[in-house]
C-alpha atoms as a PDB file:
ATOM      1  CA  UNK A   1       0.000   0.000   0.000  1.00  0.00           C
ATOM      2  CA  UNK A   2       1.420   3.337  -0.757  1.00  0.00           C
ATOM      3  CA  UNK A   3       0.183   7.176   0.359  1.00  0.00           C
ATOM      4  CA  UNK A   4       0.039   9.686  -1.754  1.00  0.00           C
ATOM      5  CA  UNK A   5      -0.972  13.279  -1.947  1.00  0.00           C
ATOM      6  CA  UNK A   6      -4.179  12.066  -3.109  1.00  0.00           C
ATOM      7  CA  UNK A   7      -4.747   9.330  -0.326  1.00  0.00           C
ATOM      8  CA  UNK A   8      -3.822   5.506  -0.491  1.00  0.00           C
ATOM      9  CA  UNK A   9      -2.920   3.515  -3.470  1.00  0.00           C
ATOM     10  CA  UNK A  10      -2.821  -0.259  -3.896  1.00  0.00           C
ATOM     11  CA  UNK A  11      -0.798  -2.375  -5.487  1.00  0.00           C
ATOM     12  CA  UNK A  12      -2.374  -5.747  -6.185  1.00  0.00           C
ATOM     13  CA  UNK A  13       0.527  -7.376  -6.587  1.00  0.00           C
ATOM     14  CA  UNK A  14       1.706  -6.695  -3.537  1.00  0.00           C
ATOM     15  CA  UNK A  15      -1.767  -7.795  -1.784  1.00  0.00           C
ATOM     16  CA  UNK A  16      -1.279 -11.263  -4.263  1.00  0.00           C
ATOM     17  CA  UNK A  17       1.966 -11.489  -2.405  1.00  0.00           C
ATOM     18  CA  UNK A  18       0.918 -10.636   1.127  1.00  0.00           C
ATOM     19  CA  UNK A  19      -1.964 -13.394   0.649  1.00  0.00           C
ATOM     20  CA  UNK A  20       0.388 -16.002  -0.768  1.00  0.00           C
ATOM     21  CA  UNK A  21       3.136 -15.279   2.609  1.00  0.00           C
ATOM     22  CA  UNK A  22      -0.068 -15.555   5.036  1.00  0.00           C
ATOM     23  CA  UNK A  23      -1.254 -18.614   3.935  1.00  0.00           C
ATOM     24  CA  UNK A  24       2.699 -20.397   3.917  1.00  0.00           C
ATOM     25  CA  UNK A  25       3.023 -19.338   7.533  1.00  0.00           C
ATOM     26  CA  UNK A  26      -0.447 -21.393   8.442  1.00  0.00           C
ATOM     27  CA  UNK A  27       1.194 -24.783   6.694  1.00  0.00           C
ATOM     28  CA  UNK A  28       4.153 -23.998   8.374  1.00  0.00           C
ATOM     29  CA  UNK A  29       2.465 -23.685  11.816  1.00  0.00           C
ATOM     30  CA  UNK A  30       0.737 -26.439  11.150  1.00  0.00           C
ATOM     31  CA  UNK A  31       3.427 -28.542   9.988  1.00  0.00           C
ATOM     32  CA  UNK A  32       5.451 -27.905  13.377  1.00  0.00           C
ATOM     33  CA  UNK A  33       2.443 -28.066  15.281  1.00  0.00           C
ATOM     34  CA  UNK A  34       3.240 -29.672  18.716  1.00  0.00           C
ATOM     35  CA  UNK A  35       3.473 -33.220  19.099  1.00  0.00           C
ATOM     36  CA  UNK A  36       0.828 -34.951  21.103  1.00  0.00           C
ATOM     37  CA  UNK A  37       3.006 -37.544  22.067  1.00  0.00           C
ATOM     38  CA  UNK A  38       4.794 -35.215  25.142  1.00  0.00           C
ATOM     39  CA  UNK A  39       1.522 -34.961  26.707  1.00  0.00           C
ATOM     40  CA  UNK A  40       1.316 -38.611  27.151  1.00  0.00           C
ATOM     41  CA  UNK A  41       4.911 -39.085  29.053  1.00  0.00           C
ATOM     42  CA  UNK A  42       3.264 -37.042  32.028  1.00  0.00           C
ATOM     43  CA  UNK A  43       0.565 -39.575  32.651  1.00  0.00           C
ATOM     44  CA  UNK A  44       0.453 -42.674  35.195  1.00  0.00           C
ATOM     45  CA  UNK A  45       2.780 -44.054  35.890  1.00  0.00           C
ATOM     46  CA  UNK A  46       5.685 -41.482  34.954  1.00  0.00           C
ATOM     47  CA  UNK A  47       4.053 -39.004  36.731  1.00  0.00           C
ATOM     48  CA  UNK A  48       1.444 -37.843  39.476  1.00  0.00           C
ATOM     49  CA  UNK A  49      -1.966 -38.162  38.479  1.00  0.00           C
ATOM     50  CA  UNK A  50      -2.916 -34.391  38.911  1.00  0.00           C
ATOM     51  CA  UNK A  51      -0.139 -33.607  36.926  1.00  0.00           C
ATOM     52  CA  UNK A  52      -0.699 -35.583  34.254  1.00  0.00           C
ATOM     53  CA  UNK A  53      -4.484 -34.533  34.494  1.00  0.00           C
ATOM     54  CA  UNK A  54      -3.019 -30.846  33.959  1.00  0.00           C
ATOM     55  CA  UNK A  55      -0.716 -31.502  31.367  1.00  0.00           C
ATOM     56  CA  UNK A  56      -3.711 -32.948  29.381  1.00  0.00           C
ATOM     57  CA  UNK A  57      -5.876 -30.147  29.701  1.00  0.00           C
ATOM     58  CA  UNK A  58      -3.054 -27.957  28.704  1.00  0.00           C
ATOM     59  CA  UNK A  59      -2.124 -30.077  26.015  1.00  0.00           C
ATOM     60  CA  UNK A  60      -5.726 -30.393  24.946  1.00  0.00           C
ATOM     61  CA  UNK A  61      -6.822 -26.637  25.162  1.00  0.00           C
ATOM     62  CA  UNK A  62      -3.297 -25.457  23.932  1.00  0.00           C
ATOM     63  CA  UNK A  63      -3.792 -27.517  20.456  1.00  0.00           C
ATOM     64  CA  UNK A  64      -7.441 -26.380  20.061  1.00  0.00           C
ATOM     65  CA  UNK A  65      -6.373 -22.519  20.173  1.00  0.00           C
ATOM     66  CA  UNK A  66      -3.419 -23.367  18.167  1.00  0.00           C
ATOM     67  CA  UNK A  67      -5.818 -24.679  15.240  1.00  0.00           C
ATOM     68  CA  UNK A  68      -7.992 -21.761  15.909  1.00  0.00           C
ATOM     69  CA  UNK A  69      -4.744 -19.462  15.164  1.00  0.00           C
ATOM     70  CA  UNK A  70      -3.830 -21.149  11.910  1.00  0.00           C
ATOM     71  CA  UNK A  71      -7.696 -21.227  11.014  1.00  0.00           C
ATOM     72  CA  UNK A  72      -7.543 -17.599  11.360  1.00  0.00           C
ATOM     73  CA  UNK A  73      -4.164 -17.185   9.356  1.00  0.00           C
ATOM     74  CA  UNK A  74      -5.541 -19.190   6.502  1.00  0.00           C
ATOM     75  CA  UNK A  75      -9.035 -17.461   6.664  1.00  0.00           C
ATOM     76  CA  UNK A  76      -7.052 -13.785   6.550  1.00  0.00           C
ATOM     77  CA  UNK A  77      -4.989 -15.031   3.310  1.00  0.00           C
ATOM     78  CA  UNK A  78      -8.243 -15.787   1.875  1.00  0.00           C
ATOM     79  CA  UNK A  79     -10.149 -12.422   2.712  1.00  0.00           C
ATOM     80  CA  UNK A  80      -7.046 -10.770   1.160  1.00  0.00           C
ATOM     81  CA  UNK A  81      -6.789 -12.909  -1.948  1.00  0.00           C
ATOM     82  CA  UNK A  82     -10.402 -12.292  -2.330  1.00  0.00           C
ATOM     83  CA  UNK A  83     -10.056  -8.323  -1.514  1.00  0.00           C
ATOM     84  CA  UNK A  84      -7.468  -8.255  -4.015  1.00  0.00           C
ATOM     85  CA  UNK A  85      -9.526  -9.644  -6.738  1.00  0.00           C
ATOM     86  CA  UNK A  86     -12.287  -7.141  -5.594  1.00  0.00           C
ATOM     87  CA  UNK A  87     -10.210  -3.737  -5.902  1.00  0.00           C
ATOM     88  CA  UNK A  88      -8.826  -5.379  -9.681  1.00  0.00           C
ATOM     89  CA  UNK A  89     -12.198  -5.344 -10.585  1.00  0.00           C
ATOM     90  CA  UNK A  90     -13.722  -2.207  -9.437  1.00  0.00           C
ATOM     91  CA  UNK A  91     -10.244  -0.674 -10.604  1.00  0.00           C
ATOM     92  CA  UNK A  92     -11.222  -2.232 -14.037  1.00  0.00           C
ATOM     93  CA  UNK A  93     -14.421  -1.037 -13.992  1.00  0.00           C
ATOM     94  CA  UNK A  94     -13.705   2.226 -13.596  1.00  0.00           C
ATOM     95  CA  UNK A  95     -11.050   2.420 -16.044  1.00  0.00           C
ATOM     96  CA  UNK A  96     -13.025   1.141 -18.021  1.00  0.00           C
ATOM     97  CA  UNK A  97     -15.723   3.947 -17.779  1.00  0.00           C
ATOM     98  CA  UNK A  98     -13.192   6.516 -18.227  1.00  0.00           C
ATOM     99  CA  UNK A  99     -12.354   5.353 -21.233  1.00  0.00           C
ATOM    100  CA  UNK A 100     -15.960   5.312 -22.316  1.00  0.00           C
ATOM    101  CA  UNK A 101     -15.850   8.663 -21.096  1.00  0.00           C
ATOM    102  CA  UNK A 102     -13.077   9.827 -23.002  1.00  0.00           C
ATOM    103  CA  UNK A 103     -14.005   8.217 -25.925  1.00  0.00           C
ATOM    104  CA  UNK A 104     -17.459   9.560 -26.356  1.00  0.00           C
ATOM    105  CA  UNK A 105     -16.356  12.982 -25.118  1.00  0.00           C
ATOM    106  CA  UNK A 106     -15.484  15.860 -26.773  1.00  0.00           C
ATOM    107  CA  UNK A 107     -12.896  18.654 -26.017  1.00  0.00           C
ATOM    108  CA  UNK A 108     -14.545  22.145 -25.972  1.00  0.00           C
ATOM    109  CA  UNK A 109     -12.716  25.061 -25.476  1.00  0.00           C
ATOM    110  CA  UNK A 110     -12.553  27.799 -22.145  1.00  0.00           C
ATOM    111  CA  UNK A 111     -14.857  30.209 -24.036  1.00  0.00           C
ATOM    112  CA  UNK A 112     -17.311  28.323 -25.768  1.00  0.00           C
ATOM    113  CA  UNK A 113     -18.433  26.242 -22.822  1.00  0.00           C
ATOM    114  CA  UNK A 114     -20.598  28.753 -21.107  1.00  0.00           C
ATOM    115  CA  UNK A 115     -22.456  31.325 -23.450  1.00  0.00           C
ATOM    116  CA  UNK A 116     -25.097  33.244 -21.559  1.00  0.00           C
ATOM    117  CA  UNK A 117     -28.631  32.534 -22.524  1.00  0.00           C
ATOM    118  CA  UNK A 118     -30.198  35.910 -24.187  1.00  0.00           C
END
């Protein structure tokens, strides 16, 4: 995104690319995602009961908010892929009716655009 004089600008591009590097970090995070298997070395009879019992609820809530947090990565990469295909097309549109414009228009010169009526 860039400021100018006018206001903001927007480079699609850049939003293609933005999408592309939120989505990679959510398979990464999900690739490394913790391993279930260390919750199950605190249990009977490696360790105390209400440890274990803690370390599973932990373990348990702890991967649930971790999917929610690549859910939410992935679902931002899509609302920006799709955003970015939005702004293309109303920026198409409207080029589109300014060339209309332009080529249906005519050029009339300073003084003979307003004449006072008689």
């Amino acid at each position: 995104m860039t400021i100018d004089g006018e206001g903001y600008g927007v480079q699609p591009a850049s939003l293609d690319r933005s999408a592309h590097l939120l989505f990679e970090i959510a398979v990464l995070l999900h690739e490394g995602r913790p391993d279930g298997e260390l919750s199950v070395l605190a249990r009977k009879p490696r360790a105390h009961y209400e440890v274990g019992h803690a370390v599973e609820f932990f373990a348990r809530d702890s991967r649930d908010q971790f999917l929610r947090a690549i859910s939410l990565i992935a679902a931002l990469s899509t609302k920006l892929r799709v955003a970015k295909g939005a702004y293309v097309e109303v920026d198409l549109q409207t080029r589109a009716a300014l060339d209309a414009l332009l080529d249906i228009g005519t050029y009339v010169p300073a003084p003979d655009r307003w004449r006072p009526t008689p």
